[in-house]
Protein backbone atom coordinates (compact mmCIF):
# COMPACT_ATOMS: atom_id res chain seq x y z
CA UNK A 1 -36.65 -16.98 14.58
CA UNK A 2 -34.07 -15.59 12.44
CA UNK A 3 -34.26 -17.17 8.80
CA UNK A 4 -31.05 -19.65 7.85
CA UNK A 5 -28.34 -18.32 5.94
CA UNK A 6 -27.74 -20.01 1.88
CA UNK A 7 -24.83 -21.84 1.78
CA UNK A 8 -23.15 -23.51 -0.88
CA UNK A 9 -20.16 -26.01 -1.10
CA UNK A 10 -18.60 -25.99 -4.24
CA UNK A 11 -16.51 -29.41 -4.27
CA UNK A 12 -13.83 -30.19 -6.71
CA UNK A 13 -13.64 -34.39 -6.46
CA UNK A 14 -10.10 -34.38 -7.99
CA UNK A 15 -8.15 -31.62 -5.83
CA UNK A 16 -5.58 -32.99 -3.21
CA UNK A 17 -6.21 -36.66 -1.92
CA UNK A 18 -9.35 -36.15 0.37
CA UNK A 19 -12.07 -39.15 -0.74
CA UNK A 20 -14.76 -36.59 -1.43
CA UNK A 21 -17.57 -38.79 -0.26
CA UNK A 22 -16.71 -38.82 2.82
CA UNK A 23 -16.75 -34.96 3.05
CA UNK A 24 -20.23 -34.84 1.57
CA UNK A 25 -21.27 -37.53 4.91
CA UNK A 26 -19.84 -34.87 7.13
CA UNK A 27 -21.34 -31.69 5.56
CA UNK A 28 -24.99 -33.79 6.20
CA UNK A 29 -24.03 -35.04 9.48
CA UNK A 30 -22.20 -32.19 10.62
CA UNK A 31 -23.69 -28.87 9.41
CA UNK A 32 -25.45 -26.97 11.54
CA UNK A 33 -29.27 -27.22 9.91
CA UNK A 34 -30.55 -25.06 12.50
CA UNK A 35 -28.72 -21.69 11.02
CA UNK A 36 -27.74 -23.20 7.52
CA UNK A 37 -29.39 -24.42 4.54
CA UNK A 38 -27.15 -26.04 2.35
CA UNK A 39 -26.71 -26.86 -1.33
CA UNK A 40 -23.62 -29.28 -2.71
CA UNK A 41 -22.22 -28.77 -6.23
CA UNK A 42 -19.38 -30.65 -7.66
CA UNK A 43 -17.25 -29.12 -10.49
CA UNK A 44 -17.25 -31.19 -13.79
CA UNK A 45 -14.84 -28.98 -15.52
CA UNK A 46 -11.66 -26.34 -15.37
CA UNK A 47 -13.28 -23.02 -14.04
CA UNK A 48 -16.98 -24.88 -13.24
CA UNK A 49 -16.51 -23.42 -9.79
CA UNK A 50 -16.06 -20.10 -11.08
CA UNK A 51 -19.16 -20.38 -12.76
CA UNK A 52 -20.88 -21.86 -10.13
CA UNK A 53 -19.49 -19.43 -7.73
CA UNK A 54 -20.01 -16.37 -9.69
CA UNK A 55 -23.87 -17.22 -10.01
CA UNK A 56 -24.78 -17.74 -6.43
CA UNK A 57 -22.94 -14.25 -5.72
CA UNK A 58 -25.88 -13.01 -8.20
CA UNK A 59 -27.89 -14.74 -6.58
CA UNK A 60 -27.60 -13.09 -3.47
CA UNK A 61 -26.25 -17.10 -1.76
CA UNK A 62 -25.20 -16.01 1.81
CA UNK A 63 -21.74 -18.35 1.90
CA UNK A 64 -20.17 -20.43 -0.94
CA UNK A 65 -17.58 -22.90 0.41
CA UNK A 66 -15.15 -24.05 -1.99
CA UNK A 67 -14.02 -27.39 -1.04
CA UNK A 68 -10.45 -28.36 -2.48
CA UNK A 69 -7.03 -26.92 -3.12
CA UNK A 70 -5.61 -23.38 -3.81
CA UNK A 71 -6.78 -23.68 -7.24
CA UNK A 72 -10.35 -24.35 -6.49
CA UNK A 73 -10.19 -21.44 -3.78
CA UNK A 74 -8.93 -19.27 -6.14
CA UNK A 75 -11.74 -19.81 -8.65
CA UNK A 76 -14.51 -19.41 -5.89
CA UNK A 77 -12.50 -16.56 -4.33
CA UNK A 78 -12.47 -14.74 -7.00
CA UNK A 79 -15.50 -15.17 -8.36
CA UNK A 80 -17.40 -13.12 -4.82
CA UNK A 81 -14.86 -10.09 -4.47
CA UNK A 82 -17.07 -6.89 -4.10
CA UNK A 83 -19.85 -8.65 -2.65
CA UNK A 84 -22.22 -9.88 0.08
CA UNK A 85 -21.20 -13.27 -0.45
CA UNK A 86 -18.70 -14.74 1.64
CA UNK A 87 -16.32 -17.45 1.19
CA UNK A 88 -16.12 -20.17 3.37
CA UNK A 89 -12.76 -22.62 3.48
CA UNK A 90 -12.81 -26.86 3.41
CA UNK A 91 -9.01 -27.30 2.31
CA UNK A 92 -8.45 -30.13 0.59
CA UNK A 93 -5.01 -29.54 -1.70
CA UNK A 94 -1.41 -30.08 -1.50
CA UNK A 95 -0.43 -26.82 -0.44
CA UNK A 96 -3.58 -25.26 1.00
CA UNK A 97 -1.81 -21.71 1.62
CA UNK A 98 -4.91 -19.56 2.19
CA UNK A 99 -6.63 -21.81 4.59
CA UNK A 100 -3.20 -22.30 6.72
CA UNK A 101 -2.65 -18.06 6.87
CA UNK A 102 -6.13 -17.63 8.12
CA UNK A 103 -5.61 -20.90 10.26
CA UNK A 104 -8.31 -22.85 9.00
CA UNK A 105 -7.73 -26.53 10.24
CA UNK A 106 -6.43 -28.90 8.04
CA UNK A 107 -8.84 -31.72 9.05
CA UNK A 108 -12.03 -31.07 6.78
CA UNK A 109 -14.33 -32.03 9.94
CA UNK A 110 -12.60 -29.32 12.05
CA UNK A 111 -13.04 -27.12 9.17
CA UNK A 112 -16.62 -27.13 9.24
CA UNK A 113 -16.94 -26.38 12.91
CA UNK A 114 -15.23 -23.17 11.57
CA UNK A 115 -17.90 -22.73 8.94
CA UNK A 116 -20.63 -23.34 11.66
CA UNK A 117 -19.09 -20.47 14.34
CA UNK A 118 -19.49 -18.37 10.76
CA UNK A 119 -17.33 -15.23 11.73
CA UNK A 120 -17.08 -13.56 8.76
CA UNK A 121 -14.44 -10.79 8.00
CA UNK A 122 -12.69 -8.66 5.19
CA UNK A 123 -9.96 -8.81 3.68
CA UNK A 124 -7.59 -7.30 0.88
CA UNK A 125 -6.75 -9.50 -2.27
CA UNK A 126 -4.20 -9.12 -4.81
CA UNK A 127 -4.40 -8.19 -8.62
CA UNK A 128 -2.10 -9.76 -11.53
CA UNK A 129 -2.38 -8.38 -14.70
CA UNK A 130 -6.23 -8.49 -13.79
CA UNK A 131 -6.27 -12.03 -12.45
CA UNK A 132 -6.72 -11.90 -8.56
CA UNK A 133 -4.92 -13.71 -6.13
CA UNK A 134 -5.24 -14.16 -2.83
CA UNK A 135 -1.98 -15.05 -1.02
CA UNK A 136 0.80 -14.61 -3.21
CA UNK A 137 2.07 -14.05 -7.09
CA UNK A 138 5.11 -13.92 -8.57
CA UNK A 139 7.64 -14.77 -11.06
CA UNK A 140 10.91 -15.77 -12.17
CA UNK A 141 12.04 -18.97 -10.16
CA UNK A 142 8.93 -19.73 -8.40
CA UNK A 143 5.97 -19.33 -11.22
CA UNK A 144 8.84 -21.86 -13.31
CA UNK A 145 8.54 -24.51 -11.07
CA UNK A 146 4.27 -23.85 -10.97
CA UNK A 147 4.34 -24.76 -14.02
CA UNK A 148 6.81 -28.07 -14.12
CA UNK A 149 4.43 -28.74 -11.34
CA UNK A 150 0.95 -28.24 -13.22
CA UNK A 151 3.05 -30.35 -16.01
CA UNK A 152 3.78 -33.34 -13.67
CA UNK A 153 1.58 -36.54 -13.99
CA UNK A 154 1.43 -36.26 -10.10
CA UNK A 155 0.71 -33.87 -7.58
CA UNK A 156 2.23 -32.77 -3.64
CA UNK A 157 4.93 -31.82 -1.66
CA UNK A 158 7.20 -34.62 -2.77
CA UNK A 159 6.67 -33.78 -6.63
CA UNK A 160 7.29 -29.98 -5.59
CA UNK A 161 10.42 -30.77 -4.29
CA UNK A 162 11.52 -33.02 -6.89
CA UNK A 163 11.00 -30.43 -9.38
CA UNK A 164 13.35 -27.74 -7.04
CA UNK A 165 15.63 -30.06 -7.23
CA UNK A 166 16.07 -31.15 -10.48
CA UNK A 167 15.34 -27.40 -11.79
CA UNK A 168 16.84 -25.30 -8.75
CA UNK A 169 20.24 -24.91 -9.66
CA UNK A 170 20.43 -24.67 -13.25
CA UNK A 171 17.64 -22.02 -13.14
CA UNK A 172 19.24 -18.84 -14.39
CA UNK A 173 18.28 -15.17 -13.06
CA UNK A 174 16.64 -12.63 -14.59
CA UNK A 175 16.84 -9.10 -14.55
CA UNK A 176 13.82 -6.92 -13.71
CA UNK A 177 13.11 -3.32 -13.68
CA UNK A 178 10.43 -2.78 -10.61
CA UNK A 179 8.68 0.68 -10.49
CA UNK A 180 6.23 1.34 -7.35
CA UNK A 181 5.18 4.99 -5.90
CA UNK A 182 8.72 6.14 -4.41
CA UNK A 183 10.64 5.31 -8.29
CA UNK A 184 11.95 2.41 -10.51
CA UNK A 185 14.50 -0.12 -9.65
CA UNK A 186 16.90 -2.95 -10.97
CA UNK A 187 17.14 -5.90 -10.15
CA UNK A 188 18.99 -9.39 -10.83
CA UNK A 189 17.07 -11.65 -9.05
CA UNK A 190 16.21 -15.71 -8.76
CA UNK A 191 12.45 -14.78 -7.92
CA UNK A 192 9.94 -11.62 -7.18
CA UNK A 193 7.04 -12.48 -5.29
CA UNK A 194 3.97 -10.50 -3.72
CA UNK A 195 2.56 -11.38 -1.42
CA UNK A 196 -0.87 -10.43 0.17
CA UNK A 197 -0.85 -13.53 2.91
CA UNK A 198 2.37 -14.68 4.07
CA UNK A 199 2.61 -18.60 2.68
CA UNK A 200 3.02 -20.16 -0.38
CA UNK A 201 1.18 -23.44 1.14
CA UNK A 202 2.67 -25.90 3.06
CA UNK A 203 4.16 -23.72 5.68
CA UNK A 204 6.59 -22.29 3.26
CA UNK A 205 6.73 -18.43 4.60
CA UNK A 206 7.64 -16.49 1.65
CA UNK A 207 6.62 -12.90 3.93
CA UNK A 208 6.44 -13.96 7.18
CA UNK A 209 4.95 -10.55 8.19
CA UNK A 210 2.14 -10.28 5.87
CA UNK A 211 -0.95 -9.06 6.03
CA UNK A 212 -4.51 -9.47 4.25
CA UNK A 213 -5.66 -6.09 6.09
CA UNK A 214 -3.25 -3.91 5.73
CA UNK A 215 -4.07 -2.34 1.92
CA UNK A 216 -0.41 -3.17 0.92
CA UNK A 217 1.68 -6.35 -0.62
CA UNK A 218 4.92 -7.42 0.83
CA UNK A 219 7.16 -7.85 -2.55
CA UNK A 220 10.10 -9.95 -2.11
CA UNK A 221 12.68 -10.56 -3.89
CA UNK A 222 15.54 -13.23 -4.14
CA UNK A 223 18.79 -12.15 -5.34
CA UNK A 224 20.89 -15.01 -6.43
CA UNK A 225 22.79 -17.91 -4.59
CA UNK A 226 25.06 -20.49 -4.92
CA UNK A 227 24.13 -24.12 -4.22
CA UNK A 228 26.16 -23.47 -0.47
CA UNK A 229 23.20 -21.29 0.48
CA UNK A 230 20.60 -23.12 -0.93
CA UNK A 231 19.68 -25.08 2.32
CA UNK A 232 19.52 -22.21 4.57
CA UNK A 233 17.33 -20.06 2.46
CA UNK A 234 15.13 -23.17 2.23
CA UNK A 235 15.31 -23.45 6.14
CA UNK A 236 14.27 -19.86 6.55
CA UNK A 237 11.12 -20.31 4.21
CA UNK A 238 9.87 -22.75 6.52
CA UNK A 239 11.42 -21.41 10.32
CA UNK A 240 9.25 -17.99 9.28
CA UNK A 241 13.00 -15.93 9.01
CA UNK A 242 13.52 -15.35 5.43
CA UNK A 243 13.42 -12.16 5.82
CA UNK A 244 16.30 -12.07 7.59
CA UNK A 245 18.36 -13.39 5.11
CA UNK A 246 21.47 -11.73 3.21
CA UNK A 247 19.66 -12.76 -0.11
CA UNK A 248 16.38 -11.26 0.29
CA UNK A 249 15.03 -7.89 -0.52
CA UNK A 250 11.60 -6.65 0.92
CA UNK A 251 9.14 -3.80 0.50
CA UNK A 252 5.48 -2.90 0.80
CA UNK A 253 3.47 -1.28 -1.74
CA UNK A 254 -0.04 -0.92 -2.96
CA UNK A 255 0.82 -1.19 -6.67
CA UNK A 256 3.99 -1.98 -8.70
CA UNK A 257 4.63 -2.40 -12.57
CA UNK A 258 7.41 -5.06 -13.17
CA UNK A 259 9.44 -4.91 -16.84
CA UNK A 260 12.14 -7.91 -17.62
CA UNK A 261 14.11 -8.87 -20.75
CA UNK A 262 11.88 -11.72 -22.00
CA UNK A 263 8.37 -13.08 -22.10
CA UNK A 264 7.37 -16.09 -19.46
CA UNK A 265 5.58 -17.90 -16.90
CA UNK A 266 3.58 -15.89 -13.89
CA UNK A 267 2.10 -17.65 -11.27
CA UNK A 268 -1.37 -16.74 -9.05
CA UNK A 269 -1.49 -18.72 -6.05
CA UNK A 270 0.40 -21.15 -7.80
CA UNK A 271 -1.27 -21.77 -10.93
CA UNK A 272 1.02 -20.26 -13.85
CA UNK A 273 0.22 -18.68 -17.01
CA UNK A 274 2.22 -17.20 -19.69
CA UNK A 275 2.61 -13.61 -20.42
CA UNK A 276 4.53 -10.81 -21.45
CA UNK A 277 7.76 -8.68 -20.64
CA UNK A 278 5.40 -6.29 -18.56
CA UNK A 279 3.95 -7.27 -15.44
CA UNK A 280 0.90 -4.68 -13.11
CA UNK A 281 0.39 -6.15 -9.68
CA UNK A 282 -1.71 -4.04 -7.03
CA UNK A 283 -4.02 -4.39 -3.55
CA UNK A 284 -7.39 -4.39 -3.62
CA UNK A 285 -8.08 -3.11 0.28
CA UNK A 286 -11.22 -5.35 1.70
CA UNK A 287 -12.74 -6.67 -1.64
CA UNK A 288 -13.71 -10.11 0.04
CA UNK A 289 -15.26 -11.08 3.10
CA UNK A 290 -14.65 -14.24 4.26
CA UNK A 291 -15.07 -16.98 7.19
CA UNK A 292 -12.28 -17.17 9.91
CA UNK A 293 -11.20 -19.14 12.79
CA UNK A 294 -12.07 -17.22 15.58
CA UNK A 295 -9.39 -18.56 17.49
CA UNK A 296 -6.66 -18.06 14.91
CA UNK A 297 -4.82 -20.69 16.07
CA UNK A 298 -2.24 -22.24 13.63
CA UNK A 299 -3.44 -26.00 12.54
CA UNK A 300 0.43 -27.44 12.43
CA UNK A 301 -0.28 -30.98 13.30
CA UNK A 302 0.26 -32.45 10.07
CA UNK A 303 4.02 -33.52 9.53
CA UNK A 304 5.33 -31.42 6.39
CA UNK A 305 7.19 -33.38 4.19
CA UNK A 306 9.03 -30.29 2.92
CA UNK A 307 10.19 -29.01 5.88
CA UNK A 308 11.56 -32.48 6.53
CA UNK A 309 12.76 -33.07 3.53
CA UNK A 310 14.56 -29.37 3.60
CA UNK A 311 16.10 -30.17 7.08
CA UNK A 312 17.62 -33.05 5.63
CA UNK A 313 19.30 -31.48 3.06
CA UNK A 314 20.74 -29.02 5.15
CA UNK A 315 22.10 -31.09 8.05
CA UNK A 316 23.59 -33.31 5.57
CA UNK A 317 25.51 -30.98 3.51
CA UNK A 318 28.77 -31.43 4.14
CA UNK A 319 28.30 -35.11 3.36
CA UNK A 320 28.37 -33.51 -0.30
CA UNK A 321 30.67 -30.72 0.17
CA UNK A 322 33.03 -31.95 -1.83
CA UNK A 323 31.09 -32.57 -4.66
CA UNK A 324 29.11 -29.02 -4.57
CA UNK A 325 32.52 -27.73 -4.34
CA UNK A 326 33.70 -29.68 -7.58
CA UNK A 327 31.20 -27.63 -9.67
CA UNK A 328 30.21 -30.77 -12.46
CA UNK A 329 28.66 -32.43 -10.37
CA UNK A 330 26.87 -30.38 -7.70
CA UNK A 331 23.64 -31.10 -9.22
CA UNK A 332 23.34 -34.84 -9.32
CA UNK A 333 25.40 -34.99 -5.42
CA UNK A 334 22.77 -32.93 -4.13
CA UNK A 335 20.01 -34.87 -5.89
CA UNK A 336 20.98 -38.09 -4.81
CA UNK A 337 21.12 -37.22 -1.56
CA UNK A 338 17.89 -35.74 -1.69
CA UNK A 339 15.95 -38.16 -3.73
CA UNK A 340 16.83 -40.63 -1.53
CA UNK A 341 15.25 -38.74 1.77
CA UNK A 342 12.09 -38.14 0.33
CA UNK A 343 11.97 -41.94 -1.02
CA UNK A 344 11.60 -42.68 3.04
CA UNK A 345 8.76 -40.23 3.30
């Protein structure tokens, strides 16, 4: 008889809206004791499960699960790159981008079936000024409204957008110089992102096409746009065709070094930081091995409140055509309209 792989779950109680105790019921009811032998820690403070993590990879633990949102994967994720330990996937956040590229179910019970099949595989992750990430980094626009959002008293996908919207079209572009291995660039641009797994969370396809095993990022990178295409670029992020939009730059690249005009907010899988005018970002090919869904199939039975929200926006725009078109008060026309969708959500 083969002896039972260590496994750990690694449970943040506050991530996401999940009630935690019923996901420690199902890890007892539902594990599979017969090739598993489980331990449950709950974080008690920021970067506990970092700590946690980072000792059962010394300790040779066979699987740590991290159970909670990006930022709790993150921490885990981190925390076992370079070695035998893999990580395993319960997502419980508002955005849960990792989980939904590697099509890990949304439903924590379904989840855990995944953790029981225990196919475990490698994959690249990305580098930030030496914090890793693991599906996407960036700044300008996006890492900006990371951190409104890690400033807001209240979390998910109707505080994200609320934020867009009251920040989106006042936001002002920067200019970056971007320098991979074929020469340096300029750029005026809304946002840069890289991206080593195609979502920000959510279903919101930043790069569509990426992928975590092919030893390069996809770097995008918005140009600007009036408040006209606004809707359609938001459409595109969520119908998987941004890339096939007039406003969008792409290229692949293993490293790149990023200079702009002025000091500010960078995000890692969402979570921002502040830092200075220079930015490093590279690929680390297969530095973590982790637990798929050996079916790979996409877990979009969940309604997304973005996407609706979005759509609505964008098949009611000429309602506020007018208005956009008057300049003054293009902001508050499209925030009324908005604000009042999501208040039906």
């Amino acid at each position: 008889m083969s002896q039972k792989k260590q496994i750990t779950f690694i449970i943040n109680p506050i991530s996401g809206g999940h009630e935690k105790e019923d996901i420690l019921e199902m890890i007892k009811d539902h594990l599979d004791t017969t090739h598993f032998e489980a331990n449950i820690r709950m974080t008690e403070y920021a970067g506990h499960a970092a700590d946690i993590a980072r000792q059962c990879a010394k300790d040779g633990i066979d699987i740590v699960v991290a159970v909670g949102g990006d930022g709790t994967i993150n921490e885990v994720a981190r925390s076992v790159t370079h070695s035998q330990t893999a990580l395993g996937i319960i997502p419980c956040g508002s955005g849960n981008g990792l989980a939904r590229h590697l099509c890990i179910p949304m439903n924590a019970r379904k989840a855990l079936n995944i953790i029981n099949l225990c196919q475990i595989e490698t994959f690249d992750y990305g580098v930030i000024n030496d914090i890793p990430f693991f599906c996407t980094c960036g700044m300008g626009f996006d890492a900006f409204i990371s951190l409104k959002f890690a400033e807001a008293g209240k979390r998910g996908p109707i505080t994200y957008v609320e934020n867009v919207l009251k920040e989106g079209l006042n936001y002002k572009p920067e200019t970056y110089e971007v320098e991979d291995e074929t020469g340096a660039r300029r750029y005026k641009a809304f946002l840069i992102a890289c991206a080593n797994a195609s979502q920000y969370g959510n279903n919101a396809y930043i790069a569509p096409q990426a992928s975590m095993r092919d030893g390069v990022m996809d770097v995008i990178i918005m140009e600007p746009f009036t408040a006209m295409e606004a809707p359609q670029i938001s459409i595109d992020l969520f119908n998987k065709t941004l890339t096939n939009n007039s406003k969008i730059k792409t290229f692949q690249a293993r490293k790149i070094h990023i200079h702009r005009q002025e000091s500010g907010a960078i995000h890692y899988d969402g979570d921002p930081i502040m830092t200075g005018k220079d930015i490093e970002v590279h690929i680390e090919p297969l530095g973590i091995r982790i637990i798929t869904n050996p079916e790979a199939i996409e877990d979009n039975s969940q309604p997304n409140p973005l996407l609706n929200a979005f759509s609505e926006l964008f098949n009611n725009i000429n309602n506020v055509r007018e208005d956009i078109e008057k300049g003054g008060r293009k902001i508050q026309a499209i925030n009324k309209l908005m604000l009042r969708k999501l208040s039906k959500l």
